[in-house]
Protein backbone atom coordinates (compact mmCIF):
# COMPACT_ATOMS: atom_id res chain seq x y z
CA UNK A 1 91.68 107.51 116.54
CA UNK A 2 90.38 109.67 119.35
CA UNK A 3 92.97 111.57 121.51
CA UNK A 4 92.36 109.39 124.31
CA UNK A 5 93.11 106.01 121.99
CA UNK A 6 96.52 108.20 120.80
CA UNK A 7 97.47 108.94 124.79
CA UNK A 8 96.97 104.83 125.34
CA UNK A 9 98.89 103.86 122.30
CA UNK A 10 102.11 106.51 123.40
CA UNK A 11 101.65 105.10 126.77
CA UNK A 12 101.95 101.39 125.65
CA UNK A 13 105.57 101.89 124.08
CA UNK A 14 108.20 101.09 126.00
CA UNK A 15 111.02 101.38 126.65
CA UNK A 16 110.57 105.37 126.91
CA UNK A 17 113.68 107.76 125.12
CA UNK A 18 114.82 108.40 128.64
CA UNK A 19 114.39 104.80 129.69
CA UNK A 20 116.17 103.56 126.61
CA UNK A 21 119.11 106.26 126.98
CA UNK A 22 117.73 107.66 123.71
CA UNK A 23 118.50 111.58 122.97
CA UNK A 24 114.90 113.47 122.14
CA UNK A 25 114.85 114.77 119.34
CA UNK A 26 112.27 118.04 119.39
CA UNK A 27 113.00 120.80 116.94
CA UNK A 28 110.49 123.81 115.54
CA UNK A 29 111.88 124.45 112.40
CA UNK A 30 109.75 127.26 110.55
CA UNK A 31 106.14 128.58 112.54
CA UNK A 32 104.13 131.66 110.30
CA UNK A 33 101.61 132.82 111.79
CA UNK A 34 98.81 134.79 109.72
CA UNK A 35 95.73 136.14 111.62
CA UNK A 36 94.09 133.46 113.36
CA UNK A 37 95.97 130.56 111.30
CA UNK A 38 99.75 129.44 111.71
CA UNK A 39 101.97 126.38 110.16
CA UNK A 40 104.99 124.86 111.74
CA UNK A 41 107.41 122.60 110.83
CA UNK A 42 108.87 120.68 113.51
CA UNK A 43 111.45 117.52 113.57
CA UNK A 44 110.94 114.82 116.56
CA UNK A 45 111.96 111.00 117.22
CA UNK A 46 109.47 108.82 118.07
CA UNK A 47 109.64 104.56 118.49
CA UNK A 48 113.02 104.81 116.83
CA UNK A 49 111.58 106.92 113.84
CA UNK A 50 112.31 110.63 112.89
CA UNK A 51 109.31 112.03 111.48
CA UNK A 52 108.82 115.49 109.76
CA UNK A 53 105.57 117.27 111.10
CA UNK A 54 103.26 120.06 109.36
CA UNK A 55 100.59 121.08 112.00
CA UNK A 56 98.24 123.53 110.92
CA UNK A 57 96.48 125.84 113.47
CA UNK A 58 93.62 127.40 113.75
CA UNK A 59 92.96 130.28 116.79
CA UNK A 60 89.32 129.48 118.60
CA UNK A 61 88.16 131.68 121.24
CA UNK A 62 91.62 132.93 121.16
CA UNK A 63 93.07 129.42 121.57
CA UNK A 64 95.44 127.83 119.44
CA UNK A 65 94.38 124.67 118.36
CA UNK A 66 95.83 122.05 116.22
CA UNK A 67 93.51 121.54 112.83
CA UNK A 68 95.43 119.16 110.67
CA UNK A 69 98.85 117.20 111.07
CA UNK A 70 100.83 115.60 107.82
CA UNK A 71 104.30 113.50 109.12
CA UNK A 72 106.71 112.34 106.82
CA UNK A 73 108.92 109.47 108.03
CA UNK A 74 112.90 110.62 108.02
CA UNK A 75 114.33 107.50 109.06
């Protein structure tokens, strides 16, 4: 899925958190960075789901950009 397919899909769900009187839910729980590569951990709610999130990142032209994401589904 491209990002642009990804930015349609988000876009398509409704009702939004703040339409739906839903809290958001948006925590970084651990971020190590090591030279031009960093993991975090963050927690966020998403279409009534609480997912888990590793993103790894990678520094390009002294950019950081996102290189992989694993999600584990918390509820």
């Amino acid at each position: 899925m491209s990002v642009d397919d990804f930015a349609k899909f988000v876009d398509s769900k409704s009702p939004s958190h703040k339409e739906n009187g839903d809290p958001i839910v948006l925590e970084t729980l651990s971020l190590e960075i090591a030279g031009d590569t960093a993991v975090a951990r963050v927690r966020d709610a998403y279409i009534g789901l609480v997912f888990l999130d590793t993103l790894s990142f990678l520094k390009v032209n002294g950019k950081w950009v996102i290189y992989n994401k694993l999600f584990h589904v918390e509820s």
